[in-house]
PDB file of N, CA and C in Angstrom:
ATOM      1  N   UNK A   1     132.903 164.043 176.837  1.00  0.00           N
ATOM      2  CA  UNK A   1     133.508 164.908 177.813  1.00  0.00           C
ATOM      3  C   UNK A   1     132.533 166.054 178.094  1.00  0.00           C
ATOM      4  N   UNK A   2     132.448 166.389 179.277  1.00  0.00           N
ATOM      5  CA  UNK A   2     131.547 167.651 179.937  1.00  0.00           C
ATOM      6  C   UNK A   2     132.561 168.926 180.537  1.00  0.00           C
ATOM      7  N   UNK A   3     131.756 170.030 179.917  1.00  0.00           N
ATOM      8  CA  UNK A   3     132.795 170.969 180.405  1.00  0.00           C
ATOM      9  C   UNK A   3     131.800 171.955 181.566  1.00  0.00           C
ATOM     10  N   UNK A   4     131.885 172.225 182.458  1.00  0.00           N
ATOM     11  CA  UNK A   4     131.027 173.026 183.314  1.00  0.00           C
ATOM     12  C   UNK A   4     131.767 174.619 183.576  1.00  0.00           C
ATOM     13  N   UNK A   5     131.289 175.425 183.512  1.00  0.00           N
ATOM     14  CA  UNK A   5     131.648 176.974 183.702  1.00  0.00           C
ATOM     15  C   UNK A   5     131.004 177.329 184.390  1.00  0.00           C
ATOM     16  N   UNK A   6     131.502 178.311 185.458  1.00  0.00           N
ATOM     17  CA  UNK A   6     130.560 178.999 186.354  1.00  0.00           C
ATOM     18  C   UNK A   6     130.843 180.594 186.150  1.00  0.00           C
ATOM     19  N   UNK A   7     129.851 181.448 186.469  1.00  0.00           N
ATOM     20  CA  UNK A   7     130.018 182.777 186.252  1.00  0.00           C
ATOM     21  C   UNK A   7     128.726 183.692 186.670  1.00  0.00           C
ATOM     22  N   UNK A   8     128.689 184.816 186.397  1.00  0.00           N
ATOM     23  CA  UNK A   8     127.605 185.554 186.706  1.00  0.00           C
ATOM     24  C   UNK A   8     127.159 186.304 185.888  1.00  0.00           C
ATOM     25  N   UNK A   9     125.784 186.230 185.370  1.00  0.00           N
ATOM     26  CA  UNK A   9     124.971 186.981 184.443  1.00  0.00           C
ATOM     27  C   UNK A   9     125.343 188.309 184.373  1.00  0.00           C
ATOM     28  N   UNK A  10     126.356 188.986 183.635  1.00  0.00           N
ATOM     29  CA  UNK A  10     126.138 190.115 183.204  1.00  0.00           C
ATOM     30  C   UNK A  10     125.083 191.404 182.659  1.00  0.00           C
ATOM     31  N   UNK A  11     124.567 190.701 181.358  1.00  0.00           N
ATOM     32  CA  UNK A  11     123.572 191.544 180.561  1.00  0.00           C
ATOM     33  C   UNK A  11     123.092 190.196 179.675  1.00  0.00           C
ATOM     34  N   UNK A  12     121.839 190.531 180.013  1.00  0.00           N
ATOM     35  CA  UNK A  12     120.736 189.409 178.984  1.00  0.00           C
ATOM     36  C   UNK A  12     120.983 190.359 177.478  1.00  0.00           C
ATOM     37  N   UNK A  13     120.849 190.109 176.468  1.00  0.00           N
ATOM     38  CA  UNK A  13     120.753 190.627 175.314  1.00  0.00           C
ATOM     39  C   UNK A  13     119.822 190.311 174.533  1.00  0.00           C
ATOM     40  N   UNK A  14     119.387 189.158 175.003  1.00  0.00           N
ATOM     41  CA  UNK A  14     117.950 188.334 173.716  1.00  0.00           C
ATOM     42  C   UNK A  14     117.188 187.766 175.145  1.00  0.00           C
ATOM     43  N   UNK A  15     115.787 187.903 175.506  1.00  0.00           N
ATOM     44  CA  UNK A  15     115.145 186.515 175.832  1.00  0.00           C
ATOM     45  C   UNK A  15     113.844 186.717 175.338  1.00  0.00           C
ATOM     46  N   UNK A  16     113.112 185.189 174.796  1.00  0.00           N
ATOM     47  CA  UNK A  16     112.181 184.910 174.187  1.00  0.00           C
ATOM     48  C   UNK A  16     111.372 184.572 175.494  1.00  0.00           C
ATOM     49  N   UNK A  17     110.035 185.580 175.488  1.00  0.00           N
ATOM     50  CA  UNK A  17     109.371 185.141 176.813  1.00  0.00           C
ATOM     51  C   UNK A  17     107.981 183.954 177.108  1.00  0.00           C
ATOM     52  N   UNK A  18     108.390 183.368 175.516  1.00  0.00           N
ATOM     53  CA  UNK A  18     107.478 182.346 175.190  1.00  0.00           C
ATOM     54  C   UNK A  18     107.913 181.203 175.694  1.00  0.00           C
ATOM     55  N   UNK A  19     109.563 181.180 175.319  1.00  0.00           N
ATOM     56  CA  UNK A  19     110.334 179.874 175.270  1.00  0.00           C
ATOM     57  C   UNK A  19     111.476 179.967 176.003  1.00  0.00           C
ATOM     58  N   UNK A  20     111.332 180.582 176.766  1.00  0.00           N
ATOM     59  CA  UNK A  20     113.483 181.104 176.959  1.00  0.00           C
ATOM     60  C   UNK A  20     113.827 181.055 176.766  1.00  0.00           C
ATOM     61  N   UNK A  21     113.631 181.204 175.399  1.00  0.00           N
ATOM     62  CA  UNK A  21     115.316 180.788 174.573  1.00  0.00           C
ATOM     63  C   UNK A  21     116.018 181.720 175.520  1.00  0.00           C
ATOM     64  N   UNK A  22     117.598 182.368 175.518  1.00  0.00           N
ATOM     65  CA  UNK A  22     117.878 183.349 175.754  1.00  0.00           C
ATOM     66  C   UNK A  22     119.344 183.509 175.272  1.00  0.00           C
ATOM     67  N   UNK A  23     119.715 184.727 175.097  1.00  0.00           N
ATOM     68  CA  UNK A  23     121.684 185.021 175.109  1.00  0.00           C
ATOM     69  C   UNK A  23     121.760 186.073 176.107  1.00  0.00           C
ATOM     70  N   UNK A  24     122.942 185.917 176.917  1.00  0.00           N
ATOM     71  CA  UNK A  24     123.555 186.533 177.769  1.00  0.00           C
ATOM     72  C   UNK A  24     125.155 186.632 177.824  1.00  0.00           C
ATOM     73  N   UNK A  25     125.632 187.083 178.951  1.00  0.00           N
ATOM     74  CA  UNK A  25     126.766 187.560 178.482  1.00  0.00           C
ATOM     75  C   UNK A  25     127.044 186.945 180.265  1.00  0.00           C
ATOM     76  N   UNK A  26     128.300 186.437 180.425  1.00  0.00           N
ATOM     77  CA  UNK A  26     128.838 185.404 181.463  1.00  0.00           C
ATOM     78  C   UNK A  26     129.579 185.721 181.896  1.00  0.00           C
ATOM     79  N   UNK A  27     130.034 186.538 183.234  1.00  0.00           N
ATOM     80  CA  UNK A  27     131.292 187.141 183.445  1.00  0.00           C
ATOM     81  C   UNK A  27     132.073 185.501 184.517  1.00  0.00           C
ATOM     82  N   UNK A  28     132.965 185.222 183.912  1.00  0.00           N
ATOM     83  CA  UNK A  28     133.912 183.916 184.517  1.00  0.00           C
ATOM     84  C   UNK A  28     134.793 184.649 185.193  1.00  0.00           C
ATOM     85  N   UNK A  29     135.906 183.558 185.705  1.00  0.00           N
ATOM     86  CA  UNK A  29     137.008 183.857 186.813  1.00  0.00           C
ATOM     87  C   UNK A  29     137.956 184.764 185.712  1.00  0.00           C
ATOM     88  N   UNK A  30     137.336 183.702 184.182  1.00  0.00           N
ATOM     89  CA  UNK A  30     138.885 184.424 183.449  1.00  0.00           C
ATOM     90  C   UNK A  30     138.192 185.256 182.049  1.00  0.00           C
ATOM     91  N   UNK A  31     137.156 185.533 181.801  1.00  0.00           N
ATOM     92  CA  UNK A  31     136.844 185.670 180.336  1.00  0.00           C
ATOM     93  C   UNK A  31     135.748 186.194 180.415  1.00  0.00           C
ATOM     94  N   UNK A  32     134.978 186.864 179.596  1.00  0.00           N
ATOM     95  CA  UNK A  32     133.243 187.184 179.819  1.00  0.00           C
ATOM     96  C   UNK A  32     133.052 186.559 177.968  1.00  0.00           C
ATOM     97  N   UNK A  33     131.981 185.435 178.671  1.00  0.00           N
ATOM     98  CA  UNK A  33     131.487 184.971 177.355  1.00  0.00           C
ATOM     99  C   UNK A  33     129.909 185.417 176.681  1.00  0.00           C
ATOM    100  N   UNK A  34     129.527 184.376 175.953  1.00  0.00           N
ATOM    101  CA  UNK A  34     128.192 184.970 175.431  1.00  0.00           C
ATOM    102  C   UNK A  34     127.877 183.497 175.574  1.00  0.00           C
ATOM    103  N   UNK A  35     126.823 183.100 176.113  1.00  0.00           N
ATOM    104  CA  UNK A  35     126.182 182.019 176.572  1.00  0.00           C
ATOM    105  C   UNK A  35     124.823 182.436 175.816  1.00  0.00           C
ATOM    106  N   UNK A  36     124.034 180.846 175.201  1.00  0.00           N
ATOM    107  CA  UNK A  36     122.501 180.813 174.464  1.00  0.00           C
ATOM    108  C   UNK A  36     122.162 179.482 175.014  1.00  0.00           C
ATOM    109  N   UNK A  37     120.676 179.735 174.989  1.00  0.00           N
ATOM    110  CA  UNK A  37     120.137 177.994 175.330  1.00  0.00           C
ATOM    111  C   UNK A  37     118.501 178.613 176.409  1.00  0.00           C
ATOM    112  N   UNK A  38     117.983 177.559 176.679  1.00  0.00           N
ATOM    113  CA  UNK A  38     116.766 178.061 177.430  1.00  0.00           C
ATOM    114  C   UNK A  38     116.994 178.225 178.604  1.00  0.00           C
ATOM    115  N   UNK A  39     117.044 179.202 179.123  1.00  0.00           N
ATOM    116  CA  UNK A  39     117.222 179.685 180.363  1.00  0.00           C
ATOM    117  C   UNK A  39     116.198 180.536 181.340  1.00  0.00           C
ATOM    118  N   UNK A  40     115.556 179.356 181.770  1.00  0.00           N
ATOM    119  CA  UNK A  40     114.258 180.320 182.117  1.00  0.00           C
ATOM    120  C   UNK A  40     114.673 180.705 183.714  1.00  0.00           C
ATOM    121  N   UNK A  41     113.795 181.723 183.911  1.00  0.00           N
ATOM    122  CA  UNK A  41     114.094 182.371 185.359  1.00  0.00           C
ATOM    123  C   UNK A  41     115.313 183.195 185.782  1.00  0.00           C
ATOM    124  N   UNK A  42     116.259 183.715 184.442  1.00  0.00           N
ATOM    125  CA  UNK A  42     117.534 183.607 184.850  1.00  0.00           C
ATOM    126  C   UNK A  42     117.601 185.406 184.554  1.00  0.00           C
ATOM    127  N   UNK A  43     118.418 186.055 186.040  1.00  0.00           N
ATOM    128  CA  UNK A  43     118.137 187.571 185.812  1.00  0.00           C
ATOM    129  C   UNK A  43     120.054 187.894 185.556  1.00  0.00           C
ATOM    130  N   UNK A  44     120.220 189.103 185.616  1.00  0.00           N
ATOM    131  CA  UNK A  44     121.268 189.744 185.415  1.00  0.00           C
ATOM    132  C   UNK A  44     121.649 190.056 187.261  1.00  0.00           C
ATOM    133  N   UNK A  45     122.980 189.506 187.420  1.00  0.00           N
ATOM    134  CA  UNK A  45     123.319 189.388 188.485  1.00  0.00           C
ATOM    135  C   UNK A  45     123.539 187.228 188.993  1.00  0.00           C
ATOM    136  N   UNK A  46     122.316 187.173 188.723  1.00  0.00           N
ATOM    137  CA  UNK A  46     122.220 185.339 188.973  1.00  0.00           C
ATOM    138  C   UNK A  46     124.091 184.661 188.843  1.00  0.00           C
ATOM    139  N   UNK A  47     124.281 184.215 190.066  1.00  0.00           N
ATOM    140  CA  UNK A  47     125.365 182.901 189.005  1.00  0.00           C
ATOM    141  C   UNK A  47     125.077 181.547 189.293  1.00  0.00           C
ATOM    142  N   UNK A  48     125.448 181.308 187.769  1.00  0.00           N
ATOM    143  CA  UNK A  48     124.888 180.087 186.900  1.00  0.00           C
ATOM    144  C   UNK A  48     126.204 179.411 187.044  1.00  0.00           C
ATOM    145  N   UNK A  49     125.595 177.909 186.773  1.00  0.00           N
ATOM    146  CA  UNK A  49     126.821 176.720 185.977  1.00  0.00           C
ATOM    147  C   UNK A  49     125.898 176.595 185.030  1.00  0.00           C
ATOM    148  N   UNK A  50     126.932 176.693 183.644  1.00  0.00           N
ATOM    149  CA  UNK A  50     126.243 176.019 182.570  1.00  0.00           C
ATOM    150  C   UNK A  50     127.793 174.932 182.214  1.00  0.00           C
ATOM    151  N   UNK A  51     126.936 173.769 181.534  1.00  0.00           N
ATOM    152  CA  UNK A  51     127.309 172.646 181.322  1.00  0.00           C
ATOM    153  C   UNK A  51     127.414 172.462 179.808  1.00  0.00           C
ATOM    154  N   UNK A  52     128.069 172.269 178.909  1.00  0.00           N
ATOM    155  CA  UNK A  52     128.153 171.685 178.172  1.00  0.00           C
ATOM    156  C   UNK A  52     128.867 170.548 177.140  1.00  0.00           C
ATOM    157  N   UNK A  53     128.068 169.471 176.508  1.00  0.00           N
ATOM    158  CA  UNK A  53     128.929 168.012 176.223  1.00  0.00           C
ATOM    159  C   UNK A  53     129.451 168.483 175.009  1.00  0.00           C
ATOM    160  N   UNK A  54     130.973 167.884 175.225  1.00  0.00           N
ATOM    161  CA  UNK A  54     132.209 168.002 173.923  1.00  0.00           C
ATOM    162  C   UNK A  54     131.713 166.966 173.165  1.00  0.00           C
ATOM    163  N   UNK A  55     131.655 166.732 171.792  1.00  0.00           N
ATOM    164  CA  UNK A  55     131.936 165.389 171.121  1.00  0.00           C
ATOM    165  C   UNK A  55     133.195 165.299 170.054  1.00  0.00           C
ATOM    166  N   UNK A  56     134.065 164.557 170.085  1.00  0.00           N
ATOM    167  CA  UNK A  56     134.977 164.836 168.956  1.00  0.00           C
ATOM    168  C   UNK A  56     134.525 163.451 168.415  1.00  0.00           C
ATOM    169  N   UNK A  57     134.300 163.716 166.818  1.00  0.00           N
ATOM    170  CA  UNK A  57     134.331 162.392 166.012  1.00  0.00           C
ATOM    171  C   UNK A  57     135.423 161.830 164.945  1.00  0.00           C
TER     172      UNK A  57
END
């Protein structure tokens, strides 16, 4: 299962300018989350979909 969220970059808090890693903060329709993963190019203001796969075993 895939879950997709859309939202808008709040405040970066971490980015690695080697690797992008990065953490940010995601303002949604309903929640402001904390989103990590490589995110290159990505400013405060930007909105993003991030995607991510469920697995239940």
């Amino acid at each position: 299962m895939k879950i997709e969220i859309e939202g808008e970059i709040e405040t970066i808090i971490y980015c690695n300018e080697m690797n992008s890693y990065t953490v940010a903060r995601l303002i949604t329709e309903d929640d402001v989350i904390t989103i990590v993963g490589f995110l290159p190019f990505v400013n405060i203001g930007d909105t993003i979909v991030v995607t991510r796969r469920v697995c239940y075993t």
